[in-house]
C-alpha atoms as a PDB file:
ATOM      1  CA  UNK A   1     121.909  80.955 102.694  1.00  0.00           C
ATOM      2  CA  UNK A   2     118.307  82.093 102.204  1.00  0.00           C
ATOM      3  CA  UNK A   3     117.499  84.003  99.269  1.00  0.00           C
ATOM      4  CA  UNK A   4     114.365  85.561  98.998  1.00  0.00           C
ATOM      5  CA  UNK A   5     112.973  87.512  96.216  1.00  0.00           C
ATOM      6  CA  UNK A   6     109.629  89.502  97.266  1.00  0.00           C
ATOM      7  CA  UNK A   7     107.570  91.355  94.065  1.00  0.00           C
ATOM      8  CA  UNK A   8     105.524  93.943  95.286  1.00  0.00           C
ATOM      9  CA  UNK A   9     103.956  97.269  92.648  1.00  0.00           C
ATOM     10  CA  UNK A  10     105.798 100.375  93.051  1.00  0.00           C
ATOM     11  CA  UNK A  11     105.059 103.130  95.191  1.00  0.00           C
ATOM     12  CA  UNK A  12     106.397 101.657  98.450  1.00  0.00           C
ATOM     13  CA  UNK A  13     108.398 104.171 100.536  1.00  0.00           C
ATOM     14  CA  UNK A  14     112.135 103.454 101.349  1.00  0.00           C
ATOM     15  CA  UNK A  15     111.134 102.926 104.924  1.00  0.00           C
ATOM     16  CA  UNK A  16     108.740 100.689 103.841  1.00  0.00           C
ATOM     17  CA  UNK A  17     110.735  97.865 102.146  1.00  0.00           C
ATOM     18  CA  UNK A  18     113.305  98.548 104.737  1.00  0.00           C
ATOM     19  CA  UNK A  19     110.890  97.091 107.770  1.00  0.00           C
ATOM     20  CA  UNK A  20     109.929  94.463 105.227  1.00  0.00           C
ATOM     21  CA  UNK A  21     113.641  93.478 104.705  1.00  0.00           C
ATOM     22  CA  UNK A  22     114.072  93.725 108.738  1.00  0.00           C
ATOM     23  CA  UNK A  23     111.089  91.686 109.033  1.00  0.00           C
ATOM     24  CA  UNK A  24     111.321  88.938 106.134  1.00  0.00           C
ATOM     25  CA  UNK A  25     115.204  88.782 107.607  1.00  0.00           C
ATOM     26  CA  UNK A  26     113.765  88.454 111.534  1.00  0.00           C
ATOM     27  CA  UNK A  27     111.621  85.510 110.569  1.00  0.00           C
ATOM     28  CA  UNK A  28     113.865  83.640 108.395  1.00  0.00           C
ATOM     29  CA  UNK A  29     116.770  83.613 111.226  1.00  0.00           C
ATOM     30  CA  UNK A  30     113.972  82.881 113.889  1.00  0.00           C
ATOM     31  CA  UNK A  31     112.240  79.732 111.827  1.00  0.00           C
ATOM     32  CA  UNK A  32     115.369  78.590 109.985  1.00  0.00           C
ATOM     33  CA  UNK A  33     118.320  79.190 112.564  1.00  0.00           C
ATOM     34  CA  UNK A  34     120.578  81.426 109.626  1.00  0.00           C
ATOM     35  CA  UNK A  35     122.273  84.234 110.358  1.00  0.00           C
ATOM     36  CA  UNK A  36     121.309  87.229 109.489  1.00  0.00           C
ATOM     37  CA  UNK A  37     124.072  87.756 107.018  1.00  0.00           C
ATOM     38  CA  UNK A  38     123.168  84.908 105.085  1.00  0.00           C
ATOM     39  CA  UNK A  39     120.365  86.200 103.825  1.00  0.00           C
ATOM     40  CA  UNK A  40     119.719  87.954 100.946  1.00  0.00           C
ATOM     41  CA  UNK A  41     116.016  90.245 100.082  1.00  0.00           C
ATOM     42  CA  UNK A  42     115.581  91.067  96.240  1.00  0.00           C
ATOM     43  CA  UNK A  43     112.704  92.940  96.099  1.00  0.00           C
ATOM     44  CA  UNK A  44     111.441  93.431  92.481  1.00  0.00           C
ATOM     45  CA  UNK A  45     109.191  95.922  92.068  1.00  0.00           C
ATOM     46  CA  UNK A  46     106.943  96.105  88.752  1.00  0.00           C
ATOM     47  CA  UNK A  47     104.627  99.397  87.606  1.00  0.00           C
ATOM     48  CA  UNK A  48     100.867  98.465  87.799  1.00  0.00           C
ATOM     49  CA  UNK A  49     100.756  99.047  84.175  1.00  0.00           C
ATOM     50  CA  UNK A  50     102.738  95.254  83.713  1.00  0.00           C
ATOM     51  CA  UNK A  51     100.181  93.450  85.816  1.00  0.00           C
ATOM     52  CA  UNK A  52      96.780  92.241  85.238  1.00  0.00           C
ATOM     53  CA  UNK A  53      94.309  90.228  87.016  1.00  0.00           C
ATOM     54  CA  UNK A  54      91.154  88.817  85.670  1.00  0.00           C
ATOM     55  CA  UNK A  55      92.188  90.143  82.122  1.00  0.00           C
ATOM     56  CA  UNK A  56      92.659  93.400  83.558  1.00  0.00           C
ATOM     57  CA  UNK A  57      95.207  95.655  84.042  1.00  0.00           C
ATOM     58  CA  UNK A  58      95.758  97.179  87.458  1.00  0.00           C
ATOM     59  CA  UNK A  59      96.099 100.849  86.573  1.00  0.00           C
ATOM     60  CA  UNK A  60      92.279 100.424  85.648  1.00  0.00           C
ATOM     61  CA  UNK A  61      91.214  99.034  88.772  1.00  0.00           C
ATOM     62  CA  UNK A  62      90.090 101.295  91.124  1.00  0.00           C
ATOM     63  CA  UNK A  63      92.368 101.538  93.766  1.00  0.00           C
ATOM     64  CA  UNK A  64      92.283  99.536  96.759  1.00  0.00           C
ATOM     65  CA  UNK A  65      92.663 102.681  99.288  1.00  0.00           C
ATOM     66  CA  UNK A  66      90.139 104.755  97.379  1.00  0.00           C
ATOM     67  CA  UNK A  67      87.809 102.252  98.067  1.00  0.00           C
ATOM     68  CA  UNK A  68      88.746 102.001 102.086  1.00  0.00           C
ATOM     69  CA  UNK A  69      88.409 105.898 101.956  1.00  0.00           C
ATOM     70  CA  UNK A  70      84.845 105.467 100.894  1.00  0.00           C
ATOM     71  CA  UNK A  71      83.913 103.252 103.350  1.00  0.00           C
ATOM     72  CA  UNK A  72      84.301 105.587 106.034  1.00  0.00           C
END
């Protein structure tokens, strides 16, 4: 009985961490031979003000997709 606990920043849509459920779920009964009832998802999701990098804190990083947006 897998049980998989996935931390990811808020912000994610609910269709979003539903395909990552589907997904995470997919893989675990294709590489491990479980069912797909077996397994369980907690997905723990944190505000970007709790987590830092480098000694600093996310919400003052510039964000990733700003920065692809500039690019172009």
């Amino acid at each position: 009985m897998p049980f998989v606990t996935i931390q990811i920043a808020q912000g994610h849509s609910v269709a979003q961490k539903r395909d990552l459920a589907k997904a995470v779920t997919d893989t675990l009964v294709a590489q491990l031979g479980t069912k797909p009832e077996w397994v369980t998802i907690h997905i723990d999701e944190f505000d970007r003000e709790n987590w830092a990098v480098g000694g600093e804190l996310h919400i003052d990083k510039p964000s990733r997709k700003h920065q692809k947006e500039s690019l172009k």
